[in-house]
N, C-alpha and C. Protein backbone atom coordinates (compact mmCIF):
# COMPACT_ATOMS: atom_id res chain seq x y z
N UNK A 1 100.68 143.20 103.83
CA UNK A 1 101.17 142.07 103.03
C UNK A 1 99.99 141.41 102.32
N UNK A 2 100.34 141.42 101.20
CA UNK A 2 99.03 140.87 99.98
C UNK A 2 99.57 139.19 99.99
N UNK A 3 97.79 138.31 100.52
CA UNK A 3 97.97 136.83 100.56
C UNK A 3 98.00 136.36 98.88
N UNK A 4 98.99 135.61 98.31
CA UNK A 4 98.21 135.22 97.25
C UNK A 4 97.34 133.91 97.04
N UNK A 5 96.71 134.02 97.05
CA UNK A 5 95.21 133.08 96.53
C UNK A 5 95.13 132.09 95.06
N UNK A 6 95.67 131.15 94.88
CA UNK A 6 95.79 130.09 93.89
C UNK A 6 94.48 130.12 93.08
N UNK A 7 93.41 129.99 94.11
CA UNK A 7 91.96 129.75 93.19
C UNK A 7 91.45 131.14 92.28
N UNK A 8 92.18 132.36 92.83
CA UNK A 8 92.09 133.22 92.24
C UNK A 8 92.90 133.91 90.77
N UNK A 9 94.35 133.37 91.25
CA UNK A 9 95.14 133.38 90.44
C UNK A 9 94.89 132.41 89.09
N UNK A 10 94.34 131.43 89.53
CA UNK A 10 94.14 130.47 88.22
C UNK A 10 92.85 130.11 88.26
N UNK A 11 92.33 131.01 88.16
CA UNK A 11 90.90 130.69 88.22
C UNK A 11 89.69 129.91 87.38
N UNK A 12 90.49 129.19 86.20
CA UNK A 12 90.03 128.54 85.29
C UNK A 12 90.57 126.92 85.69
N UNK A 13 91.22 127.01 87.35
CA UNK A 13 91.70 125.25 87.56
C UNK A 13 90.44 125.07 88.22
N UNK A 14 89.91 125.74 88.77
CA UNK A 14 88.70 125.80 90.19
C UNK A 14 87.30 126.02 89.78
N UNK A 15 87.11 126.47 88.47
CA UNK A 15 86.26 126.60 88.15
C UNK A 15 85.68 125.81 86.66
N UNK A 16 84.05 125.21 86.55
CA UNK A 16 84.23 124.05 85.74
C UNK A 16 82.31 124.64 85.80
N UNK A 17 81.72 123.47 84.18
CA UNK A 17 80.31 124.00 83.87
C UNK A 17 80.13 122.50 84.87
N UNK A 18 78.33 122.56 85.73
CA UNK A 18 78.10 121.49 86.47
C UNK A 18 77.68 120.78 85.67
N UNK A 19 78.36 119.48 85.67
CA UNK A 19 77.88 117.80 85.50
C UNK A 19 78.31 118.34 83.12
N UNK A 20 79.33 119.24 82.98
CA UNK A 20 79.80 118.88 81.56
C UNK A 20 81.16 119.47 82.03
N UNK A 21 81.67 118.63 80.68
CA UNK A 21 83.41 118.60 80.75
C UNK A 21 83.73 119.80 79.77
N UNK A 22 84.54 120.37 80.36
CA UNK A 22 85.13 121.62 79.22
C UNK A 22 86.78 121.36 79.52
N UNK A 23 87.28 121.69 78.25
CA UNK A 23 88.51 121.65 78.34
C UNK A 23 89.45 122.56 78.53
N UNK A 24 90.65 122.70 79.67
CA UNK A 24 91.17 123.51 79.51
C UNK A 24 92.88 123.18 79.47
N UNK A 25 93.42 123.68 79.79
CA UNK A 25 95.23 123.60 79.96
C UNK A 25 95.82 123.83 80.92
N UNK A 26 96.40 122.99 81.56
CA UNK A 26 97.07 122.93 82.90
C UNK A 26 98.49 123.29 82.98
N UNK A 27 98.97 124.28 83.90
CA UNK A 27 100.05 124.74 83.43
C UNK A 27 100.88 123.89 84.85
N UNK A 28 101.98 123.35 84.64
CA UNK A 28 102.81 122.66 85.58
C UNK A 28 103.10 124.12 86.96
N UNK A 29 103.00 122.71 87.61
CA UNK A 29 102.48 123.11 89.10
C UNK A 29 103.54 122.38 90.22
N UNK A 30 103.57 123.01 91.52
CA UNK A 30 104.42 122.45 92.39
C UNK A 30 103.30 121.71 93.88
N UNK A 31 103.19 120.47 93.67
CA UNK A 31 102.77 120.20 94.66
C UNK A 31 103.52 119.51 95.75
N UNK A 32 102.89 119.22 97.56
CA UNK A 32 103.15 118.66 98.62
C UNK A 32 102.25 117.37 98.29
N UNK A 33 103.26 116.35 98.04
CA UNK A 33 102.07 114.82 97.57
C UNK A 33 102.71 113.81 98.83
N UNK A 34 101.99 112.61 98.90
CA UNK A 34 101.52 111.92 99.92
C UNK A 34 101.04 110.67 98.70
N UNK A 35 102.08 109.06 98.41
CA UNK A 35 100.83 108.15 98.16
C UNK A 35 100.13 107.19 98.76
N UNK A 36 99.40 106.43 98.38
CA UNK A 36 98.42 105.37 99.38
C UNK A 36 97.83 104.42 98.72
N UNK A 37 96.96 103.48 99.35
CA UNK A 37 96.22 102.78 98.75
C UNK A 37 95.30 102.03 99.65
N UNK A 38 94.00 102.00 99.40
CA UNK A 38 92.81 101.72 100.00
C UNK A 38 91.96 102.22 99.73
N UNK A 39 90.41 102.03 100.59
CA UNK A 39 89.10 102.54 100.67
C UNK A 39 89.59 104.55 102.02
N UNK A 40 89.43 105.73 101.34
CA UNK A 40 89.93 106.31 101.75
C UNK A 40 88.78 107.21 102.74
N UNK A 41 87.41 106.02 102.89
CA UNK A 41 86.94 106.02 104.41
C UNK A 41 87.31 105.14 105.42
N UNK A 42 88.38 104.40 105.40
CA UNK A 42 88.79 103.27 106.42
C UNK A 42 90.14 103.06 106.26
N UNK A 43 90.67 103.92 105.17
CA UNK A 43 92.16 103.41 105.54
C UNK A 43 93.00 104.68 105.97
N UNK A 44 94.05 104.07 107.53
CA UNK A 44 94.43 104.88 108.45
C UNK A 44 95.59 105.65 107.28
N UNK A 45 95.92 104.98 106.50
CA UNK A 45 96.96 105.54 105.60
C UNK A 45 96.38 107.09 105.02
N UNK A 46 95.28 107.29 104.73
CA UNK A 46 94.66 108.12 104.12
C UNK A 46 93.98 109.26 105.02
N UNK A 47 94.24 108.98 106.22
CA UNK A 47 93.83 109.69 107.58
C UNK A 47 95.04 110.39 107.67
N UNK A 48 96.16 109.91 107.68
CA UNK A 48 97.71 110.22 108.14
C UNK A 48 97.83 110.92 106.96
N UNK A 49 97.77 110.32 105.81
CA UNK A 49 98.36 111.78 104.40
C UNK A 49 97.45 113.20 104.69
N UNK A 50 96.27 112.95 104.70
CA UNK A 50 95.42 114.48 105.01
C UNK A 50 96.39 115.21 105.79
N UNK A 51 96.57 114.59 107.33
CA UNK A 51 97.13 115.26 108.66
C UNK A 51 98.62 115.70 107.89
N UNK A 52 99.49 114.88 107.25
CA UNK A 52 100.65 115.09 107.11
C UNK A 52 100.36 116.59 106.22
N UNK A 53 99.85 116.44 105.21
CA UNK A 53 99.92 117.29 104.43
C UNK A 53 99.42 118.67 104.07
N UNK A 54 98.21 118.74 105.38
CA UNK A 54 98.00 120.02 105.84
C UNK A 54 98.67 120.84 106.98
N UNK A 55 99.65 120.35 107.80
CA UNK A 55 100.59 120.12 109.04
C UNK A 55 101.53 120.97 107.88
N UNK A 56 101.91 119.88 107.14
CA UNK A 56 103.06 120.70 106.15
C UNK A 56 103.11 122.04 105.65
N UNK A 57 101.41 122.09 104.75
CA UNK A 57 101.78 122.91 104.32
C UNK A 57 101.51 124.22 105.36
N UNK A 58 100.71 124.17 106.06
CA UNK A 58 100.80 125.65 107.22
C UNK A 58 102.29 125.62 108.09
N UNK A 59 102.92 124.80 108.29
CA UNK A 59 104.49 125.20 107.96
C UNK A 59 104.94 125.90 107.48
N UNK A 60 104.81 125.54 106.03
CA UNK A 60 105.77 126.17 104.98
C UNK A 60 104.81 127.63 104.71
N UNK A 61 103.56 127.57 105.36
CA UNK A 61 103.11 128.98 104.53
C UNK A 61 103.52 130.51 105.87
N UNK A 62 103.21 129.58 106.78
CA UNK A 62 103.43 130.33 108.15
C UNK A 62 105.63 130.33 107.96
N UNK A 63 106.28 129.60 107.93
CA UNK A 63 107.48 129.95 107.35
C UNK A 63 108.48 131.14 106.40
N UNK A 64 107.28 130.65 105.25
CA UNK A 64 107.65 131.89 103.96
C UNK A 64 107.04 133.14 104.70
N UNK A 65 106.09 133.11 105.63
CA UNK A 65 105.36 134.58 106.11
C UNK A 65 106.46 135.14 106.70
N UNK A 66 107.10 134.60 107.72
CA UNK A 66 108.54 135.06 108.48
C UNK A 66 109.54 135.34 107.60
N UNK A 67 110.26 134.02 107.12
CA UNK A 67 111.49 134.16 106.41
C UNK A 67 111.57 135.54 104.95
N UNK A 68 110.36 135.49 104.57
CA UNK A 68 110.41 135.86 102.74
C UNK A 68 109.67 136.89 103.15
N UNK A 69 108.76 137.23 104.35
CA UNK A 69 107.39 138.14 104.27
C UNK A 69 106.66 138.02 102.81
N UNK A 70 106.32 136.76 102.66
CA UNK A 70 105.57 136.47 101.90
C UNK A 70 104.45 135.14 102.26
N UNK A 71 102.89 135.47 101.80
CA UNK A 71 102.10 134.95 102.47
C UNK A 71 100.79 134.47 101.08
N UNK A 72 100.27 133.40 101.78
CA UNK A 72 99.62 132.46 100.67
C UNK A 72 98.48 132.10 101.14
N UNK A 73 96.91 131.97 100.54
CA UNK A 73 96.26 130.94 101.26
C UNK A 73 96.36 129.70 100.84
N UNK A 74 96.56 128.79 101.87
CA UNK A 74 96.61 127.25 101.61
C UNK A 74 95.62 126.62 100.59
N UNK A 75 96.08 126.36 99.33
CA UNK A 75 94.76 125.60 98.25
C UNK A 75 93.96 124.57 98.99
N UNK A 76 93.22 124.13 98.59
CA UNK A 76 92.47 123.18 98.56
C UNK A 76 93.21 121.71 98.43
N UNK A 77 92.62 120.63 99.11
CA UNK A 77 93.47 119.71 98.87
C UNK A 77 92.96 118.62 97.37
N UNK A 78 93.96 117.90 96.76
CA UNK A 78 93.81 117.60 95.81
C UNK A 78 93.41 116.36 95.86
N UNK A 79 93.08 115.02 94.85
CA UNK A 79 93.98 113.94 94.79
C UNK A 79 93.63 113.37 93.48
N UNK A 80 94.87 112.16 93.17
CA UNK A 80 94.48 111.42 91.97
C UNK A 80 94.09 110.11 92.18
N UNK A 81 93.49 109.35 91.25
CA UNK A 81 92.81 108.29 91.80
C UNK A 81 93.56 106.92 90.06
N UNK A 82 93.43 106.16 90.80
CA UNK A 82 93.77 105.22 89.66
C UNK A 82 93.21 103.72 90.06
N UNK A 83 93.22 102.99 89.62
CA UNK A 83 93.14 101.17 89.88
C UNK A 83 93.43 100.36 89.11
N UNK A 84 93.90 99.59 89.41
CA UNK A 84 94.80 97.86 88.24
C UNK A 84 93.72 98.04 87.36
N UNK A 85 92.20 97.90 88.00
CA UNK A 85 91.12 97.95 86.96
C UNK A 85 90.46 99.02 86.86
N UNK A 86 90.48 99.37 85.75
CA UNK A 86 89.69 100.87 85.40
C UNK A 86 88.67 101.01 85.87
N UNK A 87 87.41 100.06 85.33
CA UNK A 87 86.37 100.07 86.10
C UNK A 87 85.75 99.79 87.41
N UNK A 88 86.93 99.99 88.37
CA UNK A 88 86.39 99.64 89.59
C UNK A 88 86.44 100.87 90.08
N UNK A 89 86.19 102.04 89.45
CA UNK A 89 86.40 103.26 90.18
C UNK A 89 85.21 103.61 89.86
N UNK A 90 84.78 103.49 88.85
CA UNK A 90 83.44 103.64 88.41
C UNK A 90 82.45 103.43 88.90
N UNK A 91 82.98 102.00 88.92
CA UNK A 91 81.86 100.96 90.11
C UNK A 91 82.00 101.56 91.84
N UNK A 92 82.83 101.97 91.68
CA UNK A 92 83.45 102.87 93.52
C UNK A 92 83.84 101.68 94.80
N UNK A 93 84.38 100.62 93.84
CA UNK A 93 85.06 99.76 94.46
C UNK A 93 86.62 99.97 95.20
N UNK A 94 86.11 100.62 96.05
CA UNK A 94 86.84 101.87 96.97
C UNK A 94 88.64 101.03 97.36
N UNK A 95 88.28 99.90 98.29
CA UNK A 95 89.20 98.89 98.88
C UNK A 95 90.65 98.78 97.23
N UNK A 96 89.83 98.88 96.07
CA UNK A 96 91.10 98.50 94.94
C UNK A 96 91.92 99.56 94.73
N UNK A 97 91.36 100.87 95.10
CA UNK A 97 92.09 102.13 94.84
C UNK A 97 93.40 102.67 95.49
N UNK A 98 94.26 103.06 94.00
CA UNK A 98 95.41 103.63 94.94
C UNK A 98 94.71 104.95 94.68
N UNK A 99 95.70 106.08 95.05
CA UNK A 99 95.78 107.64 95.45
C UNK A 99 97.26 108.23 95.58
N UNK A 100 96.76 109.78 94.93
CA UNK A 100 97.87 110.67 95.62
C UNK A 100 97.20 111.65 96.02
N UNK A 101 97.44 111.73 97.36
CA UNK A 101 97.03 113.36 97.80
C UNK A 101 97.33 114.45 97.55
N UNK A 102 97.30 115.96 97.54
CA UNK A 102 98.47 116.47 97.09
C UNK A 102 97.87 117.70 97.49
N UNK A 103 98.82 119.00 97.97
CA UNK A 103 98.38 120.38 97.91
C UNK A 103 99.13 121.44 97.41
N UNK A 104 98.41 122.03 96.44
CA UNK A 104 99.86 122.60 95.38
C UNK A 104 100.44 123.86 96.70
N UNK A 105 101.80 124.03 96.45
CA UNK A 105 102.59 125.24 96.77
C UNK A 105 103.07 125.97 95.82
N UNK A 106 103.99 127.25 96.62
CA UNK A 106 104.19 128.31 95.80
C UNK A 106 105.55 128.17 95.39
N UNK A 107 106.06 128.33 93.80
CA UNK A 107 107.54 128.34 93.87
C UNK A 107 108.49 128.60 94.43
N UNK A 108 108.18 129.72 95.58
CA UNK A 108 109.04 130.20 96.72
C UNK A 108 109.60 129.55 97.64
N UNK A 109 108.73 128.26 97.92
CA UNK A 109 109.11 127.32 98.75
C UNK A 109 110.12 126.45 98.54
N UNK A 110 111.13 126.65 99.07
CA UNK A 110 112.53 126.13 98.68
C UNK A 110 112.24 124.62 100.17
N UNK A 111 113.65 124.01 99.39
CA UNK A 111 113.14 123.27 100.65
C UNK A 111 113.65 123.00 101.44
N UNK A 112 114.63 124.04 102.16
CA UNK A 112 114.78 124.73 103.43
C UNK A 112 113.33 124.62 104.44
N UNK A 113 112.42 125.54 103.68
CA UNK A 113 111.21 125.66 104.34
C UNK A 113 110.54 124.25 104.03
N UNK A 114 110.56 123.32 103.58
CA UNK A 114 109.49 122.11 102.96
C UNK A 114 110.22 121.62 104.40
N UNK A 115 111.70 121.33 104.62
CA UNK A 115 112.22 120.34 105.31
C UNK A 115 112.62 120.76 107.03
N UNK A 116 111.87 121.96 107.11
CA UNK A 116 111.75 122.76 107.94
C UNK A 116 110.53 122.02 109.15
N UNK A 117 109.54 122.39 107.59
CA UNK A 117 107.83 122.20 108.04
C UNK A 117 107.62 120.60 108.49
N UNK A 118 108.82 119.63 107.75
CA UNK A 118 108.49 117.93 108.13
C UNK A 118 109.02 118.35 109.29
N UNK A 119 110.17 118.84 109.69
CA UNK A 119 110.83 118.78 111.38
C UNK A 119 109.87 119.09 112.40
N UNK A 120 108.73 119.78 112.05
CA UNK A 120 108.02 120.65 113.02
C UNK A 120 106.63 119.51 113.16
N UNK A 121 106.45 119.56 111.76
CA UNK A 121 104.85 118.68 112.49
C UNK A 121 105.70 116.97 112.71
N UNK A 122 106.72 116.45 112.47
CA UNK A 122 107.20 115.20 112.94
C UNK A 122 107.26 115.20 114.43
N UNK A 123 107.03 116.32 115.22
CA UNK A 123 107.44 116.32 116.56
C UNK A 123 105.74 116.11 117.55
N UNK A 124 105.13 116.29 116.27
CA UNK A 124 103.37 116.11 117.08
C UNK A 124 102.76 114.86 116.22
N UNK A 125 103.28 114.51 115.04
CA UNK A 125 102.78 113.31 114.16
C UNK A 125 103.76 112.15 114.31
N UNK A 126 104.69 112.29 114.62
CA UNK A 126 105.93 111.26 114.76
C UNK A 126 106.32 111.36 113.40
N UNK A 127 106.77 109.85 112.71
CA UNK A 127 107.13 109.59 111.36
C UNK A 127 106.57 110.14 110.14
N UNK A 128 107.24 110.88 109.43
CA UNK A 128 106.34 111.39 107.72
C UNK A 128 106.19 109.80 107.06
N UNK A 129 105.42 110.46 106.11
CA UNK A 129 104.87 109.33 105.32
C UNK A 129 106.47 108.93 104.30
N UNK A 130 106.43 107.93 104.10
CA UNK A 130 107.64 107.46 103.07
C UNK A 130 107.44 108.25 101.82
N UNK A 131 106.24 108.53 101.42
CA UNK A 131 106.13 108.87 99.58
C UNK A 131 106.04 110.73 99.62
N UNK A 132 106.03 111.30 101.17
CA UNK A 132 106.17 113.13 101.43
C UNK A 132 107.20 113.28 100.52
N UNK A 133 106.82 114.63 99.94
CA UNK A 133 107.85 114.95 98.86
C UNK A 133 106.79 116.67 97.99
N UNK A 134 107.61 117.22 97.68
CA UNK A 134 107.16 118.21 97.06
C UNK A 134 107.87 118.27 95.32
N UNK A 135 107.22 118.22 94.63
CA UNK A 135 107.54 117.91 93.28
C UNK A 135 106.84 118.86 92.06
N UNK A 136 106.85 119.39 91.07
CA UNK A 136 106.19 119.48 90.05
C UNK A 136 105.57 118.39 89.86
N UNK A 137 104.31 119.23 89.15
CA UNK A 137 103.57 117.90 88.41
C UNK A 137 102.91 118.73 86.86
N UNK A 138 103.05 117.95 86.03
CA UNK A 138 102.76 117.88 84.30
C UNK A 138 101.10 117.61 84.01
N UNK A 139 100.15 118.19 83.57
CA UNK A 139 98.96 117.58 83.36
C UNK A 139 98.68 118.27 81.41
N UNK A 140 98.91 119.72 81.37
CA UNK A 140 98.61 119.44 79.92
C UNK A 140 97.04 119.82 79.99
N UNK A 141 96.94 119.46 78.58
CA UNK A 141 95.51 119.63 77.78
C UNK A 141 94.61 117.92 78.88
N UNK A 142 93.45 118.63 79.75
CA UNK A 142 92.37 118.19 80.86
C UNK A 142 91.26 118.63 80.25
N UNK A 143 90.06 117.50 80.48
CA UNK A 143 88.71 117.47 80.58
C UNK A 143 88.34 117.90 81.88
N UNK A 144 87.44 119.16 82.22
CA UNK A 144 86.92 118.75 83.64
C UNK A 144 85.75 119.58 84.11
N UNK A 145 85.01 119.16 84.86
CA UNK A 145 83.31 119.50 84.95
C UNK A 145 83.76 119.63 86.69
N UNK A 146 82.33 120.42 87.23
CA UNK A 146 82.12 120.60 88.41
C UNK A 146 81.13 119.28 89.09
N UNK A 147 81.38 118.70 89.87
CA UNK A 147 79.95 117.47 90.15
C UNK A 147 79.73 118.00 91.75
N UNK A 148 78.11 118.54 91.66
CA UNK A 148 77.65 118.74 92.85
C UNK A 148 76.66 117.56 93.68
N UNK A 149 77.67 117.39 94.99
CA UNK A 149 76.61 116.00 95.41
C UNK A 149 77.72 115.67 96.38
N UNK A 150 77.21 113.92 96.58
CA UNK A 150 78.25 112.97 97.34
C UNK A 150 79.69 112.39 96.37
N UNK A 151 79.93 112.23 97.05
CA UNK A 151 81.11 111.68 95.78
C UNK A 151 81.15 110.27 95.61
N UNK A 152 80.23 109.72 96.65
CA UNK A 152 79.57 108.38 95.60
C UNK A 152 79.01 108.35 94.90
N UNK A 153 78.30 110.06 94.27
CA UNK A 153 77.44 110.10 92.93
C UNK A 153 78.10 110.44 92.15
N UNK A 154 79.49 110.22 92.19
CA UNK A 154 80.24 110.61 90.66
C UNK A 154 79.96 109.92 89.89
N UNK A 155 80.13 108.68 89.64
CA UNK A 155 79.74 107.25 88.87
C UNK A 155 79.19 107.74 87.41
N UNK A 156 77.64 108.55 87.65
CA UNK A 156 77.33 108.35 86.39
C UNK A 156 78.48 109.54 85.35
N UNK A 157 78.60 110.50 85.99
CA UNK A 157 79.12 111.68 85.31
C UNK A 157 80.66 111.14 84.88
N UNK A 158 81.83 110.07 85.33
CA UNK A 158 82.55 109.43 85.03
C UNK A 158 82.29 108.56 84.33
N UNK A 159 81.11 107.55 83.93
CA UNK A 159 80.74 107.15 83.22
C UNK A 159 80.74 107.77 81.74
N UNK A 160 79.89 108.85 81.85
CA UNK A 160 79.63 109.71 80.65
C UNK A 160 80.90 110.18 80.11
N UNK A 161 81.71 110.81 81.18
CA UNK A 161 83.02 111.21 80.08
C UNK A 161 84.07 110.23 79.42
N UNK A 162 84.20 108.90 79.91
CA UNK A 162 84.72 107.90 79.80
C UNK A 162 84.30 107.26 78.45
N UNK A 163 83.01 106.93 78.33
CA UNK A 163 82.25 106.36 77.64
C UNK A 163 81.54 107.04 75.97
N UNK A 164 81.31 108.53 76.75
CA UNK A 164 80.43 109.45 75.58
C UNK A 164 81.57 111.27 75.36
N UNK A 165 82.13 111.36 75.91
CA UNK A 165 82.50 112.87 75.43
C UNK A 165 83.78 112.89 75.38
N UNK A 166 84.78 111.53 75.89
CA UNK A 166 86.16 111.52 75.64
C UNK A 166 86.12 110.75 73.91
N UNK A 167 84.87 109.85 73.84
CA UNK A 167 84.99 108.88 72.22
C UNK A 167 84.61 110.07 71.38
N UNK A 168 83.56 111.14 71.72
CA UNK A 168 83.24 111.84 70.44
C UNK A 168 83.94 113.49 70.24
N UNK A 169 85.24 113.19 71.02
CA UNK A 169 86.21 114.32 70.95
C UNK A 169 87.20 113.50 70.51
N UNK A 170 87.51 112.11 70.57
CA UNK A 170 88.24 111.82 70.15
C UNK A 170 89.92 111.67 70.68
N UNK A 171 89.58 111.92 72.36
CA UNK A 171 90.48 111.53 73.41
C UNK A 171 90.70 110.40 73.70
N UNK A 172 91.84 110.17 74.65
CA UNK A 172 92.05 109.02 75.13
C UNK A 172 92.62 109.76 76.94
N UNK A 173 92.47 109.10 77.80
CA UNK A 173 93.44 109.68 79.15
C UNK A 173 94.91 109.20 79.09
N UNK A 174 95.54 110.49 79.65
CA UNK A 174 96.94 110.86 79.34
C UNK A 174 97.13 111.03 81.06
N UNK A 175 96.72 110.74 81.93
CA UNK A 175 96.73 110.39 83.40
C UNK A 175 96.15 109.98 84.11
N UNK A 176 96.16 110.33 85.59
CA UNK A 176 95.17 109.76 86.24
C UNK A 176 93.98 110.70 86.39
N UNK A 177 93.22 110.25 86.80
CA UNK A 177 91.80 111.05 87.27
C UNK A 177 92.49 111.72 88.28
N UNK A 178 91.73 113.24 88.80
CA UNK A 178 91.98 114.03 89.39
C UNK A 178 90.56 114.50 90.34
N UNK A 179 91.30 114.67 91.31
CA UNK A 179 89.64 115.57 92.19
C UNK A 179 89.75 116.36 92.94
N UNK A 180 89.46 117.68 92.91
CA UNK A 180 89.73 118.67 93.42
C UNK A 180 88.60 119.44 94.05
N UNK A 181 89.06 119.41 95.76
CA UNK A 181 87.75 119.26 96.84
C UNK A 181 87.25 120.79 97.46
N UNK A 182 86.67 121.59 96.52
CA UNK A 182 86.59 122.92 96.94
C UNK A 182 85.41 122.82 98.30
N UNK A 183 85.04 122.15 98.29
CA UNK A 183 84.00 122.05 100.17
C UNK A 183 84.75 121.47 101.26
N UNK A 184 84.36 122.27 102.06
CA UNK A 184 85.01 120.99 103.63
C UNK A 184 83.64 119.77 104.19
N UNK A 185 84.74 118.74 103.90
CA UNK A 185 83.77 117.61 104.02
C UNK A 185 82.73 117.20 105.54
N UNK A 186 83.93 117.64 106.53
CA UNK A 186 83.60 117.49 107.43
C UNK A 186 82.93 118.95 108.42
N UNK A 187 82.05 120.02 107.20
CA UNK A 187 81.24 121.00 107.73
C UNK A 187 80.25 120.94 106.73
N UNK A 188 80.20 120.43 105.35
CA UNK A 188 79.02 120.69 104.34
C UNK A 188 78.15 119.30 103.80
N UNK A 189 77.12 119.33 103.74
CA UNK A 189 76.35 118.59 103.70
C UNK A 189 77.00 117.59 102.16
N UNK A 190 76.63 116.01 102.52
CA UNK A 190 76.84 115.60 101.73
C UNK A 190 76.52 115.77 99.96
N UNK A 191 75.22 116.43 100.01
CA UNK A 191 74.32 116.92 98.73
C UNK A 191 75.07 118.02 98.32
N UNK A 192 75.50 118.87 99.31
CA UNK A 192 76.31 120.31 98.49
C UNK A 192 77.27 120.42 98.51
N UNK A 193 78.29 118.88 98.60
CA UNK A 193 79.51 119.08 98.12
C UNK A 193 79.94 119.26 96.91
N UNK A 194 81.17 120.22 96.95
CA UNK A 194 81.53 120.98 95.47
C UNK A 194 82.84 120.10 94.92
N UNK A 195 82.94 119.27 93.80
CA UNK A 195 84.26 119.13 93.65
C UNK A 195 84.49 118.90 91.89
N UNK A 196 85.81 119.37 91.41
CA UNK A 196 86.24 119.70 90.41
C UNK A 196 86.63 118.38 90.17
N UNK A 197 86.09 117.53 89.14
CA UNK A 197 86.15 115.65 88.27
C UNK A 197 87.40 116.45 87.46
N UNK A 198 88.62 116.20 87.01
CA UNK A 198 89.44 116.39 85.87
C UNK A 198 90.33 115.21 85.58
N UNK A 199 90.09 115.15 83.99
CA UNK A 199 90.95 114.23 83.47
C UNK A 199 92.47 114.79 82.62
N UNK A 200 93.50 113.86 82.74
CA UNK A 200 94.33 114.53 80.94
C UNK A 200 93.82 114.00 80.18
N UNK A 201 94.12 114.46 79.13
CA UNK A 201 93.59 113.60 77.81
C UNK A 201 94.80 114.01 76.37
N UNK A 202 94.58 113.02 75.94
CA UNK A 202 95.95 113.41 74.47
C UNK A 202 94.72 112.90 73.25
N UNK A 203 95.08 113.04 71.92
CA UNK A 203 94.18 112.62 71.19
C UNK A 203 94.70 111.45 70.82
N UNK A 204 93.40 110.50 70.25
CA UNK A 204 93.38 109.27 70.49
C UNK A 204 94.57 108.84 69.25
């Protein structure tokens, strides 16, 4: 049985030039989302969406392996980031931020298996989150660069696209910021974390 592999299959979502924005096209996608709001080193809300939503999806992937004999590796987890004030994300005024978590799935996943996978990890997590849900999501024509580091050093490189390469392309953002966490945080050094910055953008 052949796994299919997302980062491979779309290998232009996962892959980005370091610290410049290139543009590419996002083709609508099915994700497992989770929302929140807080500093998402201290808030338990943001502890519980991770757990919920990796619980889920090895459910549904270990599920479709049985039911469909069909088998996936679990993507990477996602999220979007927004705030009342724009610039407090910049600034990494963490406490103002909402979020969506999110981990894309495969169209196969009906949600038989989605509502399967909440029954199973609800019995070791208790309650799902109110905002669990598996949905398409729309992104379109995206800006997005690779930033290697902490992800409190995004700042300047969000700065720059905000400020210098969205004005002289002549964009505006058409969503939220996006971040897509190809390292495990809790095995790789803060300096060599890998993660994919993406914006939408429409013209201005």
């Amino acid at each position: 049985m052949d796994k299919i592999d997302f980062k491979k299959l779309y290998k232009e979502l996962f892959q980005a030039p370091v610290g410049r924005f290139k543009q590419i096209e996002v083709p609508t996608l099915r994700f497992l989302k989770v929302d929140g709001h807080g500093d998402p080193n201290t808030a338990e809300a943001f502890k519980n969406a991770v757990e919920w939503l990796y619980s889920v999806s090895y459910g549904m992937k270990f599920a479709a392996k049985t039911a469909q004999s069909l088998d996936y590796v679990v993507p990477p987890l996602e999220g979007l980031w927004w705030a009342d004030d724009p610039a407090s994300f910049v600034a990494r005024r963490k406490a103002e931020w909402h979020w969506t978590l999110m981990i894309m799935a495969p169209d196969f996943i009906g949600l038989d298996l989605f509502e399967a996978a909440i029954r199973k990890t609800s019995g070791r997590l208790g309650e799902p989150p109110d905002s669990l849900r598996l949905e398409p999501y729309v992104e379109g024509r995206c800006l997005q660069a690779l930033h290697v580091g902490s992800y409190d050093d995004e700042g300047p490189l969000l700065a720059k696209l905000y400020n210098e390469t969205m004005p002289a392309q002549g964009f505006v953002r058409n969503g939220h910021h996006h971040e897509i966490y190809l390292s495990d945080a809790r095995k790789t050094a803060p300096s060599k974390l890998r993660t994919i910055l993406r914006q939408p953008v429409k013209p201005a």
